[in-house]
C-alpha atoms as a PDB file:
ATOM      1  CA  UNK A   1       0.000   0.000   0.000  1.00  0.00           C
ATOM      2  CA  UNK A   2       1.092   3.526  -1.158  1.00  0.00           C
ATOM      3  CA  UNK A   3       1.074   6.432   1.753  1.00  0.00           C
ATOM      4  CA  UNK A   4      -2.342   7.761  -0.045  1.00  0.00           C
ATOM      5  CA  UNK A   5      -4.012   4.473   0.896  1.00  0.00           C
ATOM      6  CA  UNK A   6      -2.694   3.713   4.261  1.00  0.00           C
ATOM      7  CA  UNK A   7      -4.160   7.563   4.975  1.00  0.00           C
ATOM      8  CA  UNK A   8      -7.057   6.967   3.207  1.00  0.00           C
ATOM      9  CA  UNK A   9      -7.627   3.917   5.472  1.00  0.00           C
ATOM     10  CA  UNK A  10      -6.946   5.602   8.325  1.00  0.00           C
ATOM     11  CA  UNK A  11      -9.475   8.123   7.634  1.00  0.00           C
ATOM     12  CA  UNK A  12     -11.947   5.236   7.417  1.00  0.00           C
ATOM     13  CA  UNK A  13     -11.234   3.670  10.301  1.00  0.00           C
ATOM     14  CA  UNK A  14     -11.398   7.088  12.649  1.00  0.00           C
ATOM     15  CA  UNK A  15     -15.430   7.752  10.626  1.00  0.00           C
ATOM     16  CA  UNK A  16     -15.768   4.004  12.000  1.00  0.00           C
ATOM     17  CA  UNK A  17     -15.123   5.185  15.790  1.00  0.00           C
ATOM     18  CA  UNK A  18     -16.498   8.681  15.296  1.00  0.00           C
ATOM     19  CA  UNK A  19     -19.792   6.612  14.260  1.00  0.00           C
ATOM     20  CA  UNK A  20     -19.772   3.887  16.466  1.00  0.00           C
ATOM     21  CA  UNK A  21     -19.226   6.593  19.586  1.00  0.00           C
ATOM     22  CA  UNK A  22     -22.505   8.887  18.159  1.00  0.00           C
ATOM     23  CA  UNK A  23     -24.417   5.661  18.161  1.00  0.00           C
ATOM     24  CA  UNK A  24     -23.513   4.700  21.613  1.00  0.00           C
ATOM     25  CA  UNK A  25     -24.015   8.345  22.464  1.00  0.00           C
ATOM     26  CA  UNK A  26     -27.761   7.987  20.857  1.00  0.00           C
ATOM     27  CA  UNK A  27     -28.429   5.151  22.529  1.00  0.00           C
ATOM     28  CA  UNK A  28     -28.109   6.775  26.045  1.00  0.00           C
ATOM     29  CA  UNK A  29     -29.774   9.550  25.151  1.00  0.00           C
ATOM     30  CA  UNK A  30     -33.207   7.491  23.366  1.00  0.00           C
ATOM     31  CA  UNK A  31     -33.283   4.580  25.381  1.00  0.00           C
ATOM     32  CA  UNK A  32     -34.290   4.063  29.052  1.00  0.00           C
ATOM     33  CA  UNK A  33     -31.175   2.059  30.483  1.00  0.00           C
ATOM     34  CA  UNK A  34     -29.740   1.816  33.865  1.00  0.00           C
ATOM     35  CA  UNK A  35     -26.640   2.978  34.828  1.00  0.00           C
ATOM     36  CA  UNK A  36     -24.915  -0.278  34.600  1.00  0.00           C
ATOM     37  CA  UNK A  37     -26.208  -0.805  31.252  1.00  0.00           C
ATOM     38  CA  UNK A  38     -24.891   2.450  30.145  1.00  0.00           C
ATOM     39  CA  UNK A  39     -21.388   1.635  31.340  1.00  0.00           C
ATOM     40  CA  UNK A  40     -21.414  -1.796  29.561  1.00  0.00           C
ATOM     41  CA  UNK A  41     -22.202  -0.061  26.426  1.00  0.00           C
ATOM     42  CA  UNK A  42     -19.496   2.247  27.007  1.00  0.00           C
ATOM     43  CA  UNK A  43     -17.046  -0.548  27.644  1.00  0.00           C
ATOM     44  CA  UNK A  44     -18.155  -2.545  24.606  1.00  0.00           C
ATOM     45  CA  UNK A  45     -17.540   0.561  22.455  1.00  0.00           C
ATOM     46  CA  UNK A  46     -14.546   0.841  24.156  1.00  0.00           C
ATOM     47  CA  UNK A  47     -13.346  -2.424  23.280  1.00  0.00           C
ATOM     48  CA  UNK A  48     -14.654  -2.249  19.720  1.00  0.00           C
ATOM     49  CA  UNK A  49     -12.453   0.950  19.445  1.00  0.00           C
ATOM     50  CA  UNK A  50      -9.290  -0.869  20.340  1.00  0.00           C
ATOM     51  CA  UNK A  51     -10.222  -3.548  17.896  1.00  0.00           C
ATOM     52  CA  UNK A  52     -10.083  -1.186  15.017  1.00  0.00           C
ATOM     53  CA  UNK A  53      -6.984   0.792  16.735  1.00  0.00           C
ATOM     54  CA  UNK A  54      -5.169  -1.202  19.120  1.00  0.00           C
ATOM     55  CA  UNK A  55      -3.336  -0.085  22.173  1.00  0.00           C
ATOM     56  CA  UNK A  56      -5.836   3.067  22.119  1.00  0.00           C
ATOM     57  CA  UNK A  57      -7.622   2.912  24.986  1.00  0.00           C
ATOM     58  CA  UNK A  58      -5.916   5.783  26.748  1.00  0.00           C
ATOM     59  CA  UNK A  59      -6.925   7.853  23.655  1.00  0.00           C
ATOM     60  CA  UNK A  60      -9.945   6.550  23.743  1.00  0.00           C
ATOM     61  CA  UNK A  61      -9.950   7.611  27.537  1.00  0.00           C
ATOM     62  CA  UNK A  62      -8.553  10.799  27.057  1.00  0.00           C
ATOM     63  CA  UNK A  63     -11.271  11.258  23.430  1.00  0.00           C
ATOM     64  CA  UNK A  64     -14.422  10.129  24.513  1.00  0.00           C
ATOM     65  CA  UNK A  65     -14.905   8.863  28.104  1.00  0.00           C
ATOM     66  CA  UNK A  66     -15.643  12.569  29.691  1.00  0.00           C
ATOM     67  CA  UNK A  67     -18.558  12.509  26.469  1.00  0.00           C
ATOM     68  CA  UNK A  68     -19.710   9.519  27.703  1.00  0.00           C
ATOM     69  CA  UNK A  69     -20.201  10.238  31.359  1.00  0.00           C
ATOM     70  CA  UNK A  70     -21.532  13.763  30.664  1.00  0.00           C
ATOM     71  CA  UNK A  71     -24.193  11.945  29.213  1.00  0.00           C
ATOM     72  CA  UNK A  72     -24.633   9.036  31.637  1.00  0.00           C
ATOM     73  CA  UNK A  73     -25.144  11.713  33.827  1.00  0.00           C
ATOM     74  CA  UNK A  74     -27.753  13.835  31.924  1.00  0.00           C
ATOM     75  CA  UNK A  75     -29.709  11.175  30.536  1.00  0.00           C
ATOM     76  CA  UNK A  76     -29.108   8.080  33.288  1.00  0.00           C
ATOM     77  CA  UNK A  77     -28.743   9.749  36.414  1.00  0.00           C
ATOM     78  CA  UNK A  78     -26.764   8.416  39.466  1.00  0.00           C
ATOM     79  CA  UNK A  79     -28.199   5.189  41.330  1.00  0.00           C
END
């Protein structure tokens, strides 16, 4: 693969995680879930992200988990 592809791939790959995360996102937002159930979804698109990237989960940490429990929060509430 030429440098064009391997970017172009790339590219791919991050719309991948930028749409799996707004689904998740969605998903706490629409559907009436517990707290726990929330969390699992955010560790199953957590894990998901490291499959397409591995070794990101700090990025993934550092990207997205402060999204995700600003809208546990808002939409799930504390139990």
């Amino acid at each position: 693969m030429d440098r064009a592809e391997l970017e172009q791939l790339e590219e791919e790959r991050a719309r991948e995680v930028v749409g799996i995360v707004d689904s998740a996102i969605l998903r706490i937002m629409n559907k009436r879930m517990t707290r726990d159930e929330a969390l699992e979804l955010v560790a199953e698109v957590r894990r998901r992200v490291t499959e397409i990237f591995p070794g990101s989960e700090g990025t993934f940490d550092l990207i997205y988990l402060g999204r995700f429990q600003r809208t546990i929060a808002e939409y799930v509430g504390e139990e």
